[in-house]
C-alpha atoms as a PDB file:
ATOM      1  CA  UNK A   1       0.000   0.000   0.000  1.00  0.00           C
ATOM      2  CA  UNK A   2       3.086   2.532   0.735  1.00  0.00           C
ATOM      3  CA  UNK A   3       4.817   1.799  -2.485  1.00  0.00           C
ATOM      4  CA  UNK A   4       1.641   2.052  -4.470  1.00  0.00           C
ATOM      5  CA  UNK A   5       0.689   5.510  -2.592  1.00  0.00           C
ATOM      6  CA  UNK A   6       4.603   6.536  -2.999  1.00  0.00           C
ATOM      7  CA  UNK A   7       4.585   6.011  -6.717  1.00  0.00           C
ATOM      8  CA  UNK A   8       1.250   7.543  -7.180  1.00  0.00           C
ATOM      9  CA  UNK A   9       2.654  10.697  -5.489  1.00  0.00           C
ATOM     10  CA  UNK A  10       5.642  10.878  -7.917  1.00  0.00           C
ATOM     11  CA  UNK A  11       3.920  10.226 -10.754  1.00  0.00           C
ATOM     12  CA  UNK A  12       1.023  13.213 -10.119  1.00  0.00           C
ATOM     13  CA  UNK A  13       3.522  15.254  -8.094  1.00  0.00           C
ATOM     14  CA  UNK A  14       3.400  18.203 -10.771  1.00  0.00           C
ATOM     15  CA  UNK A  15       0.076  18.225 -11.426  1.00  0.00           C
ATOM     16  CA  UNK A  16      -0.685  18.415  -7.626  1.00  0.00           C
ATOM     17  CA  UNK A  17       2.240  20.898  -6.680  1.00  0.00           C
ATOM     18  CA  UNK A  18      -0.070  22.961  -9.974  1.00  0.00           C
ATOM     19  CA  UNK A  19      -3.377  22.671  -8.890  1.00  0.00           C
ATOM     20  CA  UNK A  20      -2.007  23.582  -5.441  1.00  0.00           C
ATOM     21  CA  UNK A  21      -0.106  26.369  -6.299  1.00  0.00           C
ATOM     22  CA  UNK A  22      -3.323  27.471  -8.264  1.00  0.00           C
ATOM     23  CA  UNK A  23      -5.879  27.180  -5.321  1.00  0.00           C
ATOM     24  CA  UNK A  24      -3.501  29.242  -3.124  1.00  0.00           C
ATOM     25  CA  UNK A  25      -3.399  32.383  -5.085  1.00  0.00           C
ATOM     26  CA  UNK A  26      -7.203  32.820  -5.462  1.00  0.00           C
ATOM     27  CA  UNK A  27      -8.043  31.976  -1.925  1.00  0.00           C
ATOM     28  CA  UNK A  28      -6.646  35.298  -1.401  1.00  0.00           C
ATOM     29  CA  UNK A  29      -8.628  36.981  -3.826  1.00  0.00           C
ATOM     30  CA  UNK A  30     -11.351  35.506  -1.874  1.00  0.00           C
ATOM     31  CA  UNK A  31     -10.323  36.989   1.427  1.00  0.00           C
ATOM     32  CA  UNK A  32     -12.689  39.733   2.467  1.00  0.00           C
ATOM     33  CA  UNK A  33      -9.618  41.579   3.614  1.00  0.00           C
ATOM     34  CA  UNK A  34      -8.901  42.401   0.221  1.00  0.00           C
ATOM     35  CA  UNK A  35     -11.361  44.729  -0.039  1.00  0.00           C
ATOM     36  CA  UNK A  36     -13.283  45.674   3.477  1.00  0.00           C
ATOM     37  CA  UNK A  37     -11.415  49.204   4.988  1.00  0.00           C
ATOM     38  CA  UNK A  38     -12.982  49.655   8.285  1.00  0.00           C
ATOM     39  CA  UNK A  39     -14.359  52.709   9.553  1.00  0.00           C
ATOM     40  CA  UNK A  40     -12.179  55.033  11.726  1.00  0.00           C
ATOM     41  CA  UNK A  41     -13.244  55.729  14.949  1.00  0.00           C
ATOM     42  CA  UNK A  42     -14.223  58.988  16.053  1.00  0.00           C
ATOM     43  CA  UNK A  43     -11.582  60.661  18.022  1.00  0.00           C
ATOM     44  CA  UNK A  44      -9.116  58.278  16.783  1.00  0.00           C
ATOM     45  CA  UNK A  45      -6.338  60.954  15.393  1.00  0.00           C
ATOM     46  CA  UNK A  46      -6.849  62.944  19.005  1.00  0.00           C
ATOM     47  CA  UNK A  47      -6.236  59.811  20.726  1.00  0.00           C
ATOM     48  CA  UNK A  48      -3.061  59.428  18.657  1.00  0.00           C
ATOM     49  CA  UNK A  49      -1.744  63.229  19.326  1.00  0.00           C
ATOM     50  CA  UNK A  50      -2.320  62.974  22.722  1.00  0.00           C
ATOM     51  CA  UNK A  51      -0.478  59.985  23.628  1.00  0.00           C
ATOM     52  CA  UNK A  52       2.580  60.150  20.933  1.00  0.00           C
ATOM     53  CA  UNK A  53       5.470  61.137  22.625  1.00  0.00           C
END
């Protein structure tokens, strides 16, 4: 059962390494980071001033 799994592996190994390679860079198009800016908080830049140093 290894060997068969093991030789299966090496003979899809590029196809794999593509399709994962693939998946990974639209899963973070699909991130709703991408696009979401959140709202500043009122008072935030006051907040800032006042305890910069």
């Amino acid at each position: 059962m290894k060997t068969k799994v093991k030789k299966w592996l090496v003979k899809h190994g590029n196809a794999i390494c593509a399709v994962a390679v693939s998946l990974a860079s639209l899963s973070s198009l699909c991130c709703r980071g991408c696009w979401y800016q959140p709202e500043e908080p009122e008072g935030l830049k006051e907040f800032a001033k006042n305890h910069m140093e």
